[in-house]
N, C-alpha and C. Protein backbone atom coordinates (compact mmCIF):
# COMPACT_ATOMS: atom_id res chain seq x y z
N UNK A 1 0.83 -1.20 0.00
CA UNK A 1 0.00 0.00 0.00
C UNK A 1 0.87 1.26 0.00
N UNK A 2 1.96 1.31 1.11
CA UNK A 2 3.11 2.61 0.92
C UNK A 2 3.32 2.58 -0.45
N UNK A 3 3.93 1.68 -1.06
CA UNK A 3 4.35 1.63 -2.50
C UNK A 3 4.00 2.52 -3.34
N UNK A 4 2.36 1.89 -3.38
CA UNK A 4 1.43 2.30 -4.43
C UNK A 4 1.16 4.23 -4.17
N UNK A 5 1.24 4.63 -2.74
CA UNK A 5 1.18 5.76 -2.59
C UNK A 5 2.44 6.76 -2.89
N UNK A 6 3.82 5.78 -2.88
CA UNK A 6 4.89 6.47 -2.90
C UNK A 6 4.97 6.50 -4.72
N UNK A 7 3.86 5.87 -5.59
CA UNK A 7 4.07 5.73 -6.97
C UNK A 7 3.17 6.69 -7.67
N UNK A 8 2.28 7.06 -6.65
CA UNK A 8 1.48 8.48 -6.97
C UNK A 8 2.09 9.55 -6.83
N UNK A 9 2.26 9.29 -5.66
CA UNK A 9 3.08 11.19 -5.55
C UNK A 9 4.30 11.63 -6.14
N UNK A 10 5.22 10.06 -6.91
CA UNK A 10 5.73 10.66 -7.43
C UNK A 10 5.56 11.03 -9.04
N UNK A 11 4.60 10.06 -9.58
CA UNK A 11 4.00 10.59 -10.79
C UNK A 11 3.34 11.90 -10.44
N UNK A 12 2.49 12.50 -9.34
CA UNK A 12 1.85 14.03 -9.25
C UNK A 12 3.08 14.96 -9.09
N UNK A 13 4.39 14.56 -8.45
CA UNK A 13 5.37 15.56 -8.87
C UNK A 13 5.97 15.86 -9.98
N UNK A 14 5.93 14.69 -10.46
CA UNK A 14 6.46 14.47 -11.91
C UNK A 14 6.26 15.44 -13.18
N UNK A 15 4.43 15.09 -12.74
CA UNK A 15 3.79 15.68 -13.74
C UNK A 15 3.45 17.26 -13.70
N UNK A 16 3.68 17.66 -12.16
CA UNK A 16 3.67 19.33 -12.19
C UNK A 16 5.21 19.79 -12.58
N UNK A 17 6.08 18.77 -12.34
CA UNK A 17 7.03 19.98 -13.01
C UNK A 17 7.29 19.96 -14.50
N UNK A 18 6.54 19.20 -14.90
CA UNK A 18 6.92 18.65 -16.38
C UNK A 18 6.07 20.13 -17.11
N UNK A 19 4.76 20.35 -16.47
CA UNK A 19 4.33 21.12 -17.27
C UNK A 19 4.55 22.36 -17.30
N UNK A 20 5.57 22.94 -16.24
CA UNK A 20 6.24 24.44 -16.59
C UNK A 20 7.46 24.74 -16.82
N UNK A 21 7.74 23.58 -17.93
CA UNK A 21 9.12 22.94 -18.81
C UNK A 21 9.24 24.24 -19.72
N UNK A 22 10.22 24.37 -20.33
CA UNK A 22 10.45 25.30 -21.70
C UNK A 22 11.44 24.36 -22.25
N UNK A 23 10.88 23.96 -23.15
CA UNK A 23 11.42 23.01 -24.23
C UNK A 23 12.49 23.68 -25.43
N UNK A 24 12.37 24.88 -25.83
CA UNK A 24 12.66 25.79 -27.01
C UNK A 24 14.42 25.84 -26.88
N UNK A 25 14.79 25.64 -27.95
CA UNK A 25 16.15 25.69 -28.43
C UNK A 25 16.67 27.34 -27.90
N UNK A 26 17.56 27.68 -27.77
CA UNK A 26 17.69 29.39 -27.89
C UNK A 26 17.35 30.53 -29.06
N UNK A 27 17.38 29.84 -30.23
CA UNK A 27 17.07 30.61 -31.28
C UNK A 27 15.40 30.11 -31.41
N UNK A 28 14.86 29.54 -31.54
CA UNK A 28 13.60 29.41 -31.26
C UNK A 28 12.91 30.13 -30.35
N UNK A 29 13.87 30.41 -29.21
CA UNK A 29 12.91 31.13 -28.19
C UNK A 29 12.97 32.61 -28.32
N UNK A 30 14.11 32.97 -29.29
CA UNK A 30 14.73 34.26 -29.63
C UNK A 30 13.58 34.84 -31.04
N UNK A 31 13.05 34.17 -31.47
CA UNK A 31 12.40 34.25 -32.58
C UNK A 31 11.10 34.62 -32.34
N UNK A 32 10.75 33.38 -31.78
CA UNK A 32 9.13 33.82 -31.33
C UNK A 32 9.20 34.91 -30.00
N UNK A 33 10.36 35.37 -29.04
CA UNK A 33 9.80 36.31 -28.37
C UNK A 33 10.23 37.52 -29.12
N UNK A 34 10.94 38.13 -30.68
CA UNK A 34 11.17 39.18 -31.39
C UNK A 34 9.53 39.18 -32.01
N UNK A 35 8.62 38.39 -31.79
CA UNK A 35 7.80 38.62 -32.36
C UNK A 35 6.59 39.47 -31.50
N UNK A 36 7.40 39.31 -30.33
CA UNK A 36 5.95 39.67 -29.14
C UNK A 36 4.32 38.83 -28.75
N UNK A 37 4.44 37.92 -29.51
CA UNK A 37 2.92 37.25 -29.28
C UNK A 37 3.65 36.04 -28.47
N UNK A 38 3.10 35.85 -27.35
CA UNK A 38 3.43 35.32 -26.52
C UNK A 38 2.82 33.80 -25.96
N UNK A 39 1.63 33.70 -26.83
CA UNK A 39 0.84 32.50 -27.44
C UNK A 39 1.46 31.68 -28.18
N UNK A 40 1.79 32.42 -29.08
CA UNK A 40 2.68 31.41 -30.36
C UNK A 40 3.97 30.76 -29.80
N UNK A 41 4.75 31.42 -28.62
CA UNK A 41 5.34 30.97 -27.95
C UNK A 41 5.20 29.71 -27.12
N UNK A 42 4.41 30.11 -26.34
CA UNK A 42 3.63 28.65 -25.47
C UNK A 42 3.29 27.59 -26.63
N UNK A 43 2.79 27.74 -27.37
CA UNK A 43 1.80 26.93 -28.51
C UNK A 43 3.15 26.09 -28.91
N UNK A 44 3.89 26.17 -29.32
CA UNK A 44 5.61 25.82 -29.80
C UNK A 44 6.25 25.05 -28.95
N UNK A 45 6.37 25.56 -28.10
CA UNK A 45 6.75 24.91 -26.53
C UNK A 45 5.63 23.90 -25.85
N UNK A 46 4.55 23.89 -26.38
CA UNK A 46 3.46 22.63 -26.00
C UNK A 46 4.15 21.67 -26.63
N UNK A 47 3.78 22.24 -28.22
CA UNK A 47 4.02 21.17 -29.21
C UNK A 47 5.05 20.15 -29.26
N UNK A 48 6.29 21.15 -28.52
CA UNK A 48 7.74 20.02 -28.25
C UNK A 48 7.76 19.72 -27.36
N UNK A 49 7.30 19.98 -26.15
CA UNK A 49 6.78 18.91 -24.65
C UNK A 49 6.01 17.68 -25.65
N UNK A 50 4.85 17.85 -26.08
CA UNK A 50 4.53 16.93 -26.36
C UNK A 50 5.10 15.60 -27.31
N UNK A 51 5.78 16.39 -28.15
CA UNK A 51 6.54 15.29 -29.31
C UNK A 51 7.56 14.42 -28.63
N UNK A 52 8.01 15.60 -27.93
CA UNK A 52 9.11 14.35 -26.77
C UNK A 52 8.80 13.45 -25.35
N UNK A 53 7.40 13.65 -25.37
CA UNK A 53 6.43 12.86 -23.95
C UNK A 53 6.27 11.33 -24.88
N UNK A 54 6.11 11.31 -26.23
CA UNK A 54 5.43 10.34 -27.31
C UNK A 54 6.45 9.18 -27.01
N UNK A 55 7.23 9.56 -27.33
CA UNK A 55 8.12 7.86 -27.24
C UNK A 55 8.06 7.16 -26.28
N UNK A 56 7.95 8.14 -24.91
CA UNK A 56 8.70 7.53 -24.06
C UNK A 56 7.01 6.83 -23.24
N UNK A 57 6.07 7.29 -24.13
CA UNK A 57 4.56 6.78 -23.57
C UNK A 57 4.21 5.65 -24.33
N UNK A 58 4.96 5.30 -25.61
CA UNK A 58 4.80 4.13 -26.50
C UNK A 58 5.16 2.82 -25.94
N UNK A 59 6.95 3.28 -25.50
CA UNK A 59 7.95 2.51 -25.04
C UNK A 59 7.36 1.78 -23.81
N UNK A 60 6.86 2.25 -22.83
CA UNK A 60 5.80 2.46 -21.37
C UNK A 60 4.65 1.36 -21.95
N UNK A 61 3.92 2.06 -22.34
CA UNK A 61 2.90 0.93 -23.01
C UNK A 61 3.40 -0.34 -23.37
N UNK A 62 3.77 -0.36 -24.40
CA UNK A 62 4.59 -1.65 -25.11
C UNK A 62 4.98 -2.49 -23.96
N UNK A 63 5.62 -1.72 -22.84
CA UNK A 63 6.65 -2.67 -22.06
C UNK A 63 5.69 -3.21 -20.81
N UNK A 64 4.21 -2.51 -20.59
CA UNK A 64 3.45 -3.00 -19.62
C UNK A 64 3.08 -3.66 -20.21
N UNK A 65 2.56 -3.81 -21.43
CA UNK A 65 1.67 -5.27 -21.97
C UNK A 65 2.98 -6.40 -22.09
N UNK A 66 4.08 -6.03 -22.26
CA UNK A 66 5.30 -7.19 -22.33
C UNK A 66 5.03 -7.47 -21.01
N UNK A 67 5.44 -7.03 -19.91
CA UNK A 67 5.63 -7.84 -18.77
C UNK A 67 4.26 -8.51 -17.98
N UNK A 68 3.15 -7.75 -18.68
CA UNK A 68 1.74 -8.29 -18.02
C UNK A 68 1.28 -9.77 -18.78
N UNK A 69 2.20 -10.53 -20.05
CA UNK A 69 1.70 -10.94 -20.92
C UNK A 69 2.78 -12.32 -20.41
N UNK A 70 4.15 -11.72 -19.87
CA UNK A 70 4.68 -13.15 -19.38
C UNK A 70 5.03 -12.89 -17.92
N UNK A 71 3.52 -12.35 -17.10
CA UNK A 71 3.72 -12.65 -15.55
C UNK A 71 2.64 -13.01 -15.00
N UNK A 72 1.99 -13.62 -16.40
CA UNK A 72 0.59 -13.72 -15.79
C UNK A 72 0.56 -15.17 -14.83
N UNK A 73 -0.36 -15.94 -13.71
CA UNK A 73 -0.20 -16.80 -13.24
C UNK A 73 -0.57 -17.62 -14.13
N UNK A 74 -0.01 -19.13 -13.52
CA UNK A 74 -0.44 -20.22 -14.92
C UNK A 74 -1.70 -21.15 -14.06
N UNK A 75 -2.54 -21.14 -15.09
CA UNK A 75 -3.95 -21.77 -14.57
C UNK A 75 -3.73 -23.36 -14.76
N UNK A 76 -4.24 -24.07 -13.61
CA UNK A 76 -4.25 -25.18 -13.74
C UNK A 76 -5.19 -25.67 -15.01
N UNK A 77 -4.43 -26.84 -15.26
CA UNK A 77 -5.18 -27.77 -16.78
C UNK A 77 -5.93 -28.59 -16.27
N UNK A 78 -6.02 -28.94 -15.10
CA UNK A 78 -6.74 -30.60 -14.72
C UNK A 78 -8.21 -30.26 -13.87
N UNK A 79 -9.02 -29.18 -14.54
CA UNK A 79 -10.23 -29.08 -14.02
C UNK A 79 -11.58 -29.78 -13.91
N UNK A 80 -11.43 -30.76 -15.23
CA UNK A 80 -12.10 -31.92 -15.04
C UNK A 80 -11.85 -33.27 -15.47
N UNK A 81 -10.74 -33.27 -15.07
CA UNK A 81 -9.89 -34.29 -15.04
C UNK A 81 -10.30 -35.33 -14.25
N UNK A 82 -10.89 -34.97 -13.14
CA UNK A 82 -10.89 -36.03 -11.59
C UNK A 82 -12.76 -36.87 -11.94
N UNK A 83 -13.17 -35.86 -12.95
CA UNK A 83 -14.81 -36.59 -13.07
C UNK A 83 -14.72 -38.02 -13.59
């Protein structure tokens, strides 16, 4: 039960600092703030949080159905065997 609580809080920390990341190269960030719109900025900086969250949520997936697929328990065969 600690576990499972110590596996929340650290995914809820995880995930608040992830989202006031700035992703933007220096000239990227030099570009869109010569422009003054400060939307198009964020919007840019979503977009590459997000492109780089993708793999690593594929990889995650993929690898829970791998280990859920050879840890499953093995069911007995001899259920009516004894009739």
């Amino acid at each position: 039960m600690i576990r499972m609580k110590n596996k929340i809080l650290f995914l809820l920390f995880t995930f608040y600092f992830s989202v006031n990341m700035n992703a933007q190269c220096a000239m990227c960030r030099a570009v869109l703030e010569s422009e003054g719109s400060q939307s198009t900025a964020e919007g840019i900086n979503d977009g590459i949080m997000f492109l780089m969250a993708v793999p690593y949520i594929l990889v995650g997936t993929i690898g829970f159905f791998i280990y859920r697929k050879y840890n499953k328990p093995q069911k007995s065969e001899s259920t009516d065997e004894t009739l």
